[in-house]
C-alpha atoms as a PDB file:
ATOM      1  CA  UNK A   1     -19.267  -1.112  31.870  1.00  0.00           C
ATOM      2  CA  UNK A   2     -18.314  -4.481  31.881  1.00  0.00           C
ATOM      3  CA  UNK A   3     -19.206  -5.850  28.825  1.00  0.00           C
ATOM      4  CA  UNK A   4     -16.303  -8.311  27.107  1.00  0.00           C
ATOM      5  CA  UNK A   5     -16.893 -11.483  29.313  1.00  0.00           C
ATOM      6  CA  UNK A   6     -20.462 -11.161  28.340  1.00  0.00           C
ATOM      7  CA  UNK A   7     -20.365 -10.990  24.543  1.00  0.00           C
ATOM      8  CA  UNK A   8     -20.967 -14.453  23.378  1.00  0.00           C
ATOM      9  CA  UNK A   9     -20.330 -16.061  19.887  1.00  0.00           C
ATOM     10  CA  UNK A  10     -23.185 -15.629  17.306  1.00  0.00           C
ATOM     11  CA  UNK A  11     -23.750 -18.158  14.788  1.00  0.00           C
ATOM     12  CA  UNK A  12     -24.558 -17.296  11.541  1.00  0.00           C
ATOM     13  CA  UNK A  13     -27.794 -19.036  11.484  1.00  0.00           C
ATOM     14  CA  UNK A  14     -30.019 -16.581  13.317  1.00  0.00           C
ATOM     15  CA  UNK A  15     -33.736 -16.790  12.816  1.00  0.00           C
ATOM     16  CA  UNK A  16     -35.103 -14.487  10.769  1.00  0.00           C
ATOM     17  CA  UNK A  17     -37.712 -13.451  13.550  1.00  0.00           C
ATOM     18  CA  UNK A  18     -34.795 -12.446  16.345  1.00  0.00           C
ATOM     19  CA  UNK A  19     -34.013  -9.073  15.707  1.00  0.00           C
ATOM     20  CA  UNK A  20     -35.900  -6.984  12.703  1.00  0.00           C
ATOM     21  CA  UNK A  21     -33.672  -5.586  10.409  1.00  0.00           C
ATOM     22  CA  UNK A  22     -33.772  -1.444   9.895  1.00  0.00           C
ATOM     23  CA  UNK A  23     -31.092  -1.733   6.960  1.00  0.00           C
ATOM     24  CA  UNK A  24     -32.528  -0.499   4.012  1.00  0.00           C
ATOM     25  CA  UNK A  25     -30.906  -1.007   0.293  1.00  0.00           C
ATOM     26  CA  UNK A  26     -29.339   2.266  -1.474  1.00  0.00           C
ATOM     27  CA  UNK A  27     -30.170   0.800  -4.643  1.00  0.00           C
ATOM     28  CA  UNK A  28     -31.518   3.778  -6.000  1.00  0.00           C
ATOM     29  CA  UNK A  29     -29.012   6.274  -7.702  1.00  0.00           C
ATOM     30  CA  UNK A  30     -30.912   9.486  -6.151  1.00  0.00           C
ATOM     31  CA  UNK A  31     -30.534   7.687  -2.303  1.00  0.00           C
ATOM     32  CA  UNK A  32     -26.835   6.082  -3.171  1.00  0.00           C
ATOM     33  CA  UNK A  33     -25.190   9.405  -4.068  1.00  0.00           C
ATOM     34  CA  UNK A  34     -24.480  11.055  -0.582  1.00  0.00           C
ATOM     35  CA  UNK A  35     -22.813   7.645   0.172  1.00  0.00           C
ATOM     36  CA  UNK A  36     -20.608   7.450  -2.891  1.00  0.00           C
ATOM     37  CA  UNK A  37     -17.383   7.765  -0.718  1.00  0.00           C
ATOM     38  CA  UNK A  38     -18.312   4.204   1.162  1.00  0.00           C
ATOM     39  CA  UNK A  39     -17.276   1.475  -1.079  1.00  0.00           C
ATOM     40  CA  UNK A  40     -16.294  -2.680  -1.671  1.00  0.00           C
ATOM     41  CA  UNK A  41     -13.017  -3.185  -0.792  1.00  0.00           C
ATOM     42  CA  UNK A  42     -12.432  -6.307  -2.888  1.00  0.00           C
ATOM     43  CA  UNK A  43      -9.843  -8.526  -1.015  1.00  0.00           C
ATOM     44  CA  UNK A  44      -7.468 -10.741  -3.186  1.00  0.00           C
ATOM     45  CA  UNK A  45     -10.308 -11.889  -4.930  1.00  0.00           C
ATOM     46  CA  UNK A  46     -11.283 -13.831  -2.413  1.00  0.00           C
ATOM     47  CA  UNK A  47     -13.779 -11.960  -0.809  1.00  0.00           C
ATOM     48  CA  UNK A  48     -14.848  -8.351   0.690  1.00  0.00           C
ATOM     49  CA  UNK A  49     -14.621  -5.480   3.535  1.00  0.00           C
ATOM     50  CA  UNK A  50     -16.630  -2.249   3.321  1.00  0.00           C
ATOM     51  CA  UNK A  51     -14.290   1.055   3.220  1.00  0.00           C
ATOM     52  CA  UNK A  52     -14.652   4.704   3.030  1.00  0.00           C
ATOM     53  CA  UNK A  53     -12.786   7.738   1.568  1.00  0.00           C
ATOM     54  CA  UNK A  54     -11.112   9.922   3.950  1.00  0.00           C
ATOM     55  CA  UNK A  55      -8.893  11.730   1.494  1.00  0.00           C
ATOM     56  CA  UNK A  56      -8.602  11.173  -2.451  1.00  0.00           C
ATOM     57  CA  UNK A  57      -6.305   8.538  -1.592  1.00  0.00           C
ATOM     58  CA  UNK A  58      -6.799   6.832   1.334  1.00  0.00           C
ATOM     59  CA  UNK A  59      -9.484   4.808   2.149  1.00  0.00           C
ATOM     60  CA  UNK A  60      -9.846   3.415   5.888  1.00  0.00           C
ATOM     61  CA  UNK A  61     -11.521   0.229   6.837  1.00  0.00           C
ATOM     62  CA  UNK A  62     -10.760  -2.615   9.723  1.00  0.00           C
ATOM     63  CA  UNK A  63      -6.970  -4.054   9.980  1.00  0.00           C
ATOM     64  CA  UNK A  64      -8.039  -7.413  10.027  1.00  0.00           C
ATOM     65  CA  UNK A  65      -9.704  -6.781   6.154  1.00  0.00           C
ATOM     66  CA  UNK A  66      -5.819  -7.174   5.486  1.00  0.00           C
ATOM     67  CA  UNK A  67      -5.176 -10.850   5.934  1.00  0.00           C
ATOM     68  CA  UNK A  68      -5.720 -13.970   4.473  1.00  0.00           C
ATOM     69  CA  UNK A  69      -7.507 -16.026   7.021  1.00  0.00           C
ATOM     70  CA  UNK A  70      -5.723 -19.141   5.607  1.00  0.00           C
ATOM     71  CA  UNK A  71      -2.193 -18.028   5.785  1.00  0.00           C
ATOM     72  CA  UNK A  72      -2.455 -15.263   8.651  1.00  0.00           C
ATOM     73  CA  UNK A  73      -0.127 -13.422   6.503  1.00  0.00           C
ATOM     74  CA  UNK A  74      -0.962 -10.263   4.409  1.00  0.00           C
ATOM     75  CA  UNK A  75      -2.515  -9.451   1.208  1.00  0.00           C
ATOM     76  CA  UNK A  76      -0.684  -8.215  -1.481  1.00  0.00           C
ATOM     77  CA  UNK A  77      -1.990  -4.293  -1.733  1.00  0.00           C
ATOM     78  CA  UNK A  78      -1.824  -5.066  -5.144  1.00  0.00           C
ATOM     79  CA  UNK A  79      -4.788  -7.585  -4.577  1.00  0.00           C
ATOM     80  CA  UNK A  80      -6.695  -5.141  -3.010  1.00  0.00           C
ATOM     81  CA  UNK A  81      -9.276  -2.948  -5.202  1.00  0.00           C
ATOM     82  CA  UNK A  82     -11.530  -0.391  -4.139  1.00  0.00           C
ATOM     83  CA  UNK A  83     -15.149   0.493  -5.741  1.00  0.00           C
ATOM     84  CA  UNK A  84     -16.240   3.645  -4.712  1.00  0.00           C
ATOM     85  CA  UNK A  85     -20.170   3.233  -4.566  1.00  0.00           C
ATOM     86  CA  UNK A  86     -20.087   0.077  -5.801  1.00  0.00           C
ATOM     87  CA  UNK A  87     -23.608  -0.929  -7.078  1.00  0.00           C
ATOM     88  CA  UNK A  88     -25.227  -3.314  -9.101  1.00  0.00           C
ATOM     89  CA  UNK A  89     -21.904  -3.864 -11.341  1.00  0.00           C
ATOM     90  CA  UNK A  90     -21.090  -0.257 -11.504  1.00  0.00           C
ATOM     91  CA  UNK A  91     -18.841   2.074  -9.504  1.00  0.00           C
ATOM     92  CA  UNK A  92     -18.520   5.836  -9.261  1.00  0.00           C
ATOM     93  CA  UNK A  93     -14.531   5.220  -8.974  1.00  0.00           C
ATOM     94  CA  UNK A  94     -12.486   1.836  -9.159  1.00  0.00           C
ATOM     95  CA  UNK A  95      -8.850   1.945  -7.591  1.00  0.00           C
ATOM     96  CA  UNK A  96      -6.011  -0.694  -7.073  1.00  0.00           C
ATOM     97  CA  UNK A  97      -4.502  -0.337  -3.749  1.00  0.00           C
ATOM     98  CA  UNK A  98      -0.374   0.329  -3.590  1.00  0.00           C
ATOM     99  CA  UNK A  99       0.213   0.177  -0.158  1.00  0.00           C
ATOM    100  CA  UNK A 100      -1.954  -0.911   3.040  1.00  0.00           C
ATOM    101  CA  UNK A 101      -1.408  -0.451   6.606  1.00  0.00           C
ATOM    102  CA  UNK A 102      -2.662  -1.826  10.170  1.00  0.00           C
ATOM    103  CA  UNK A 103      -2.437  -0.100  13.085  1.00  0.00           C
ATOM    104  CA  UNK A 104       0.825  -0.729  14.513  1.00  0.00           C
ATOM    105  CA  UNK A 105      -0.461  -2.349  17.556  1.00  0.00           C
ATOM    106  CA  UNK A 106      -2.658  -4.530  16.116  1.00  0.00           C
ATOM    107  CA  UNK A 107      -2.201  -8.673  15.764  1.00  0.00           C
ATOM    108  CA  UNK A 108      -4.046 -10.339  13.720  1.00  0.00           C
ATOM    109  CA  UNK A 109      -5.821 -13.489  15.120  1.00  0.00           C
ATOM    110  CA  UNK A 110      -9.170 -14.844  13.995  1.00  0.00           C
ATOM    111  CA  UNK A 111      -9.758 -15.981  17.687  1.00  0.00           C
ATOM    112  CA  UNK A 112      -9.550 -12.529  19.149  1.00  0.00           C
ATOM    113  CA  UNK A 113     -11.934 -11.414  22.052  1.00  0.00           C
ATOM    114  CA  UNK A 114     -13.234  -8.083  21.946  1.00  0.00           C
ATOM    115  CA  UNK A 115     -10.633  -6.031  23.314  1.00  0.00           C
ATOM    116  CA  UNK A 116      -8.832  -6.207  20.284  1.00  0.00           C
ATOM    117  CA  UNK A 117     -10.943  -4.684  18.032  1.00  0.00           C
ATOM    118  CA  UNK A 118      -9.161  -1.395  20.051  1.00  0.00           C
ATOM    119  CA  UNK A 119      -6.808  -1.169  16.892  1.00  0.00           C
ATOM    120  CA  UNK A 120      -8.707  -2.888  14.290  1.00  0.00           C
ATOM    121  CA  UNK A 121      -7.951  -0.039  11.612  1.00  0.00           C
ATOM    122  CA  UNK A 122      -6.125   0.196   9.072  1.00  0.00           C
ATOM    123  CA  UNK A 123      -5.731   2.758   5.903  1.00  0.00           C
ATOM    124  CA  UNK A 124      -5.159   1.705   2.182  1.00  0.00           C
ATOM    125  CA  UNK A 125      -3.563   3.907  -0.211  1.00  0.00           C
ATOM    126  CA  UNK A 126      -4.877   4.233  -3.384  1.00  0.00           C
ATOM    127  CA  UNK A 127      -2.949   3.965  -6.552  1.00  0.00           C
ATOM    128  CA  UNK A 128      -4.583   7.653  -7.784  1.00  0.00           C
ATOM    129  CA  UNK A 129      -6.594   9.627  -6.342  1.00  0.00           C
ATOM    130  CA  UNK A 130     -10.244   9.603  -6.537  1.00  0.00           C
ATOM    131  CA  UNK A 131     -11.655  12.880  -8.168  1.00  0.00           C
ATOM    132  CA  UNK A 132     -14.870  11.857  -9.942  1.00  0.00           C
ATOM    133  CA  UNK A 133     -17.546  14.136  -8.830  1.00  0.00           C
ATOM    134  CA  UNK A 134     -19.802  13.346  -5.815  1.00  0.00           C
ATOM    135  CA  UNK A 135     -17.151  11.272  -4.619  1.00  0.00           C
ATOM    136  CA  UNK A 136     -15.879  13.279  -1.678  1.00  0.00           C
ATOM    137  CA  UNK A 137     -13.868  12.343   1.406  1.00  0.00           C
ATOM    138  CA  UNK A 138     -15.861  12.068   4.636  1.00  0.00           C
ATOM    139  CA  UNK A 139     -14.114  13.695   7.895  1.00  0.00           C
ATOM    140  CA  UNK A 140     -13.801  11.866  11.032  1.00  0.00           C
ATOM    141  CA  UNK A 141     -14.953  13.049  14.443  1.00  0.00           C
ATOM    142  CA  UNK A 142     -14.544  12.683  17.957  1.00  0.00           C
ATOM    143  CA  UNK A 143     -16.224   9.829  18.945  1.00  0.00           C
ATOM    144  CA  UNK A 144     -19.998   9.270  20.118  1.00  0.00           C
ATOM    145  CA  UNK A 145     -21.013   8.760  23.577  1.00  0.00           C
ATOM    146  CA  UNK A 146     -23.575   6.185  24.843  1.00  0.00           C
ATOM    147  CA  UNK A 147     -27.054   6.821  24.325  1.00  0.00           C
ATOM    148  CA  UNK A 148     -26.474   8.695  21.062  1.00  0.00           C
ATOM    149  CA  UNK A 149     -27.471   7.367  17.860  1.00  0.00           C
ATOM    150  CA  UNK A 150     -24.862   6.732  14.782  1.00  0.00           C
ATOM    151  CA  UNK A 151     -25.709   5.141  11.121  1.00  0.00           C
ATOM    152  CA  UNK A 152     -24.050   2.727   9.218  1.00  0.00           C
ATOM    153  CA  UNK A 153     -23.329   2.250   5.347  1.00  0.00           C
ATOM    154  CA  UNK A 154     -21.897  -1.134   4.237  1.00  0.00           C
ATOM    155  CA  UNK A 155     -21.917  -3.640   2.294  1.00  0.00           C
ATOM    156  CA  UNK A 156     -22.101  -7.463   3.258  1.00  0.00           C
ATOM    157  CA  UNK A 157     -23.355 -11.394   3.204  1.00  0.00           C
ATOM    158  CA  UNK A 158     -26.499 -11.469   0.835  1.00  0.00           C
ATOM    159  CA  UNK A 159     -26.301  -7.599  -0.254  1.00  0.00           C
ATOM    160  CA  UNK A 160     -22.945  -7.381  -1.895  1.00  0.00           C
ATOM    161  CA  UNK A 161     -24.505  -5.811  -4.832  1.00  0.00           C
ATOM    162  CA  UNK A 162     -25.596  -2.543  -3.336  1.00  0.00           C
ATOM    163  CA  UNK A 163     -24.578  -0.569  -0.187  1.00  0.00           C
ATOM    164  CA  UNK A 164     -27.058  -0.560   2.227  1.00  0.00           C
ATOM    165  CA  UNK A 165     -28.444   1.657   5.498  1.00  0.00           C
ATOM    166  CA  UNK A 166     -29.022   1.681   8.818  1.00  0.00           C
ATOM    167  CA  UNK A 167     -30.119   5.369   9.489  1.00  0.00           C
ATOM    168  CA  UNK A 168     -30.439   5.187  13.592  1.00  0.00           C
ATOM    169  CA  UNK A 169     -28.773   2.353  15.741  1.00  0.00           C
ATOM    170  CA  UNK A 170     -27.723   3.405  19.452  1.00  0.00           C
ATOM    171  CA  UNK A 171     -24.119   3.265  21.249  1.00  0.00           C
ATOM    172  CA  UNK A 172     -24.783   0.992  23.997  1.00  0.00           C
ATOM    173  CA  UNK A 173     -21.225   1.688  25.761  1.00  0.00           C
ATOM    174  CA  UNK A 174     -17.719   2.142  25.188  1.00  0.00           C
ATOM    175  CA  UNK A 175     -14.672   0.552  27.456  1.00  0.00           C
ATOM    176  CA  UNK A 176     -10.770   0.699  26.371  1.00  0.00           C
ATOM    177  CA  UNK A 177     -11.319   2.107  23.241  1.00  0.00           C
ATOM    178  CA  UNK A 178     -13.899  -0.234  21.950  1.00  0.00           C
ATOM    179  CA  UNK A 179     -17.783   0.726  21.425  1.00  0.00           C
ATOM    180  CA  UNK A 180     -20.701  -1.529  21.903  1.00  0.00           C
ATOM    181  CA  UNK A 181     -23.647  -0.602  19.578  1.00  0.00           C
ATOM    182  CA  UNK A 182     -27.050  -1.766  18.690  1.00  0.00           C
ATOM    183  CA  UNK A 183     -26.274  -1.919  14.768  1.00  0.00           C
ATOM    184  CA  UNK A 184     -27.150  -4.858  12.300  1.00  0.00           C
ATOM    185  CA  UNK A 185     -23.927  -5.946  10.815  1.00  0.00           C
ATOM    186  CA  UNK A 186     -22.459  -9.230   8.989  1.00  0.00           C
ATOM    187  CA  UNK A 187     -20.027 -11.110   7.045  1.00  0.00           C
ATOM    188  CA  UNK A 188     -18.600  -7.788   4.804  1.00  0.00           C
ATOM    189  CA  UNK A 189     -19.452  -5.028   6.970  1.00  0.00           C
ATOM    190  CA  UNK A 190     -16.139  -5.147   8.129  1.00  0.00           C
ATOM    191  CA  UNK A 191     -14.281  -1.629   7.967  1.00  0.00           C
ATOM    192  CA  UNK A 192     -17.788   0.115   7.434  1.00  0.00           C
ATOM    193  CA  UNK A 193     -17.657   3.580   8.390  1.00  0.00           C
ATOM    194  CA  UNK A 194     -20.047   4.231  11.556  1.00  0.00           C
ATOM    195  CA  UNK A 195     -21.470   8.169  11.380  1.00  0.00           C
ATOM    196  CA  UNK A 196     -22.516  10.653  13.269  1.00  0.00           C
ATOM    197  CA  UNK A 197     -25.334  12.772  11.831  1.00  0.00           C
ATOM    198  CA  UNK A 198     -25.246  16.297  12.750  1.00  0.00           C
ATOM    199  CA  UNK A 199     -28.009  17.480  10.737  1.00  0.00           C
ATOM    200  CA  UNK A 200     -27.035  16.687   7.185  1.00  0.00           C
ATOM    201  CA  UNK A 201     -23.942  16.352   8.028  1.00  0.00           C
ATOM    202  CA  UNK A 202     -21.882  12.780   7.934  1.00  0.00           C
ATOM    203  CA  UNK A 203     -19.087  12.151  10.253  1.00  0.00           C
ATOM    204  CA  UNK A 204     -17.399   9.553  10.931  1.00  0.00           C
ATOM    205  CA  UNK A 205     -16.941   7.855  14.388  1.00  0.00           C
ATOM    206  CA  UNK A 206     -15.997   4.343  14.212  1.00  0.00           C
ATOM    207  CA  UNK A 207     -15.507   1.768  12.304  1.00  0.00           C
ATOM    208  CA  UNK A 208     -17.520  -1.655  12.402  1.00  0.00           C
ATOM    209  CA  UNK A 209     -14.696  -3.914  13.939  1.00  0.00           C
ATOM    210  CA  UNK A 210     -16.791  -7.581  14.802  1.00  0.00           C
ATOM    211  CA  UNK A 211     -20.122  -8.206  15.958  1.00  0.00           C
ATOM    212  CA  UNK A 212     -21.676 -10.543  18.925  1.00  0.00           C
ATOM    213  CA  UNK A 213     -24.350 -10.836  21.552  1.00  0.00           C
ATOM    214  CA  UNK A 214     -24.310  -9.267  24.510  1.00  0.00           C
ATOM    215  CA  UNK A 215     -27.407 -10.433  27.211  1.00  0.00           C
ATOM    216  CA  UNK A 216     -29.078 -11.466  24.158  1.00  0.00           C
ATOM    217  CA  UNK A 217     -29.213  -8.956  22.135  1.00  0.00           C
ATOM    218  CA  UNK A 218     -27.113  -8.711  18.234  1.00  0.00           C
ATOM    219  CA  UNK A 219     -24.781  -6.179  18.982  1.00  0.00           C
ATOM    220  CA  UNK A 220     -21.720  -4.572  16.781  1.00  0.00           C
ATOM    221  CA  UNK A 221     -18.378  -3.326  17.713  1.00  0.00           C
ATOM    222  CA  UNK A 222     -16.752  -0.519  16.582  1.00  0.00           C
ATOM    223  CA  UNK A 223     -13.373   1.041  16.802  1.00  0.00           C
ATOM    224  CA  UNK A 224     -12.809   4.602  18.179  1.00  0.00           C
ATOM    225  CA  UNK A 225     -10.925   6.783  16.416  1.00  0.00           C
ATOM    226  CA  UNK A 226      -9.883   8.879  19.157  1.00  0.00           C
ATOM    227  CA  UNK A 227      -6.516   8.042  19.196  1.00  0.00           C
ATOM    228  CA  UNK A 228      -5.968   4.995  16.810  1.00  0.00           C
ATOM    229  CA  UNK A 229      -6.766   6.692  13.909  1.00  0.00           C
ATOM    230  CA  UNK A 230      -3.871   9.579  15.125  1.00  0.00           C
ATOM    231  CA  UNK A 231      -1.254   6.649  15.859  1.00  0.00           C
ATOM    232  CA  UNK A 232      -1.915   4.843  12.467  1.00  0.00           C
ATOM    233  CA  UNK A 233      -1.696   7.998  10.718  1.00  0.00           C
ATOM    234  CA  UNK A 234       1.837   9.115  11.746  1.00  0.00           C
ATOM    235  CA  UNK A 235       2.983   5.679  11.287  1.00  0.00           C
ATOM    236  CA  UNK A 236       1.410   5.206   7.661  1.00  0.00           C
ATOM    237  CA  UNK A 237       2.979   9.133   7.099  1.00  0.00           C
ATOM    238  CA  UNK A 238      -0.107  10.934   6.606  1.00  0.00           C
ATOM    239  CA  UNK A 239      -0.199  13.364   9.075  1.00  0.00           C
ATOM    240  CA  UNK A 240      -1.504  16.000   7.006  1.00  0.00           C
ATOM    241  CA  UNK A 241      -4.635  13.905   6.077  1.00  0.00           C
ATOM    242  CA  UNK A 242      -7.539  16.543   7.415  1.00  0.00           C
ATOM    243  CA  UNK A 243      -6.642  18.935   4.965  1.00  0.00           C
ATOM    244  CA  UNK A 244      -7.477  17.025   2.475  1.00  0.00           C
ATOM    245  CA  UNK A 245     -10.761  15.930   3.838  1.00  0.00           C
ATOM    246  CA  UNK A 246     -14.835  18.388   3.065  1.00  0.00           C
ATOM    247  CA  UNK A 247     -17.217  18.079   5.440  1.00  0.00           C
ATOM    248  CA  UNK A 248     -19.978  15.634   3.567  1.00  0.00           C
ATOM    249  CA  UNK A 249     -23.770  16.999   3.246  1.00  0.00           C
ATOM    250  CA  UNK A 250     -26.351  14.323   2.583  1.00  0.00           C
ATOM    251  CA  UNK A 251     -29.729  13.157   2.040  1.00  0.00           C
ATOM    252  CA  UNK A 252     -32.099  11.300   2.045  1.00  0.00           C
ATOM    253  CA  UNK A 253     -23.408 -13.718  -7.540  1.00  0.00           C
ATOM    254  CA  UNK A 254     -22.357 -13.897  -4.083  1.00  0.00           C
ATOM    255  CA  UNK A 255     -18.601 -13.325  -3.678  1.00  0.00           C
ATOM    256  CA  UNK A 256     -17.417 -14.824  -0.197  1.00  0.00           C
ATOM    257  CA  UNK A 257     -16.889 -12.195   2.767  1.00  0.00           C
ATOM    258  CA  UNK A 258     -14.185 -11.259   5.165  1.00  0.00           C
ATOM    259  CA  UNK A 259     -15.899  -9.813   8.403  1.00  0.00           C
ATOM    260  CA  UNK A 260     -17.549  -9.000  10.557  1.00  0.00           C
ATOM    261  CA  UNK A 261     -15.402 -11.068  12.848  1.00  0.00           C
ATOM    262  CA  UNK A 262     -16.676 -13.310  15.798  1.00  0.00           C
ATOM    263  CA  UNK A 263     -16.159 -12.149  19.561  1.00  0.00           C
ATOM    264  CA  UNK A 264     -16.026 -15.248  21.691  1.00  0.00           C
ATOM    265  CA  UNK A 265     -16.989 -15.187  25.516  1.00  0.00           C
ATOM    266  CA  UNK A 266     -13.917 -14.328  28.171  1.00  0.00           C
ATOM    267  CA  UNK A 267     -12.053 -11.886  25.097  1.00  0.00           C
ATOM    268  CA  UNK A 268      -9.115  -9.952  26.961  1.00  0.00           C
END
């Protein structure tokens, strides 16, 4: 599947009528809880990625959440704060970051094409661990294959205040390490875990890495895991990260934003 000369630039006025949102709001404490582990990660207090728990102490979102667009250089981890199910002014947990990693491979360059969202992740460590109840770890899992359908918790431009939704959106294809899905992201949604449901069960997949258009159509890319997630683990010196992960159950003032980022046509 050829798909990175394709995927275009999308400009951040779409109308309203060009693709109907299915992201609903988990502003109610009964539908937030399950999600609890997915939180803001607030950015030098400049602005805001979506991140999820994959240990007490770890949270893992997109590498390019790291840097100041400005400078190109990196954030202090000291800057960096994450608010475990973050909501309305409240959070379940609230953390200050003390050290924050991106995949050793990856470059940071707000012109990137779509091939290097590859190795956009990265993992933040947390300054203590998160133990409130309900907050639990998600695992990670192999990735999905096209034609299956993955949801999407994040935060982002206009719903800062509350995670929100996206219970089905499809994987339209995946080349070099990079997937192509059907899921409504924007400015924010950056790092957002991507799931797999197997029953009630959360997994997660991806991450949300940039989004674009592709023949027309609002498309998102994610990161696979597959062997990223491995490499940035040994190098960040977590190899023993799993055990400390559950398999998760579930059910049913504008700040500025970091990501998504834009994919521009002809992207290596």
């Amino acid at each position: 599947m050829r798909w990175a000369g394709a995927l275009l630039a999308l400009a951040l006025a779409v109308p309203a009528a060009a693709q109907e949102t299915r992201l609903h709001s988990l502003s109610n404490a009964s539908e937030a809880a399950p999600w609890e582990a997915v939180g803001r990660l607030d950015i030098g207090g400049k602005g805001f990625c979506t991140g999820s728990l994959i240990a007490p102490d770890l949270v893992l979102t997109a590498a390019h959440c790291l840097y100041d667009k400005a400078t190109r250089q990196r954030v202090d981890p000291s800057r960096i704060e994450f608010r475990a199910g973050f909501r309305h002014g409240e959070s379940a947990a609230t953390r200050i970051a003390t050290q924050a990693m991106p995949h050793p491979a990856y470059r940071f360059d707000p012109q990137a094409g779509a091939a290097e969202s590859r190795n956009d992740l990265a993992l933040v460590r947390l300054a203590q661990p998160i133990g409130e109840a309900g907050v639990i770890p998600f695992e990670t899992a192999p990735e999905a294959g096209p034609g299956e359908e993955v949801s999407v918790v994040s935060y982002a431009l206009g719903r800062a205040e509350a995670p929100s939704r996206e219970d089905a959106c499809g994987v339209l294809g995946q080349e070099r390490g990079v997937f192509v899905l059907t899921c409504d992201v924007d400015h924010g949604a950056s790092g957002a875990p991507i799931f797999r449901m197997d029953g009630s069960i959360a997994r997660i997949v991806s991450v949300v890495s940039a989004k674009g258009e592709l023949d027309g159509q609002r498309v998102a890319l994610g990161t696979s895991l597959t062997e990223p997630l491995a490499e940035l683990r040994a190098a960040f010196g977590a190899a023993e990260l799993s055990a400390s992960t559950s398999a998760r159950t579930v059910g049913v003032g504008e700040r500025a934003v970091i990501g998504a980022r834009f994919v521009s046509a002809g992207g290596s």
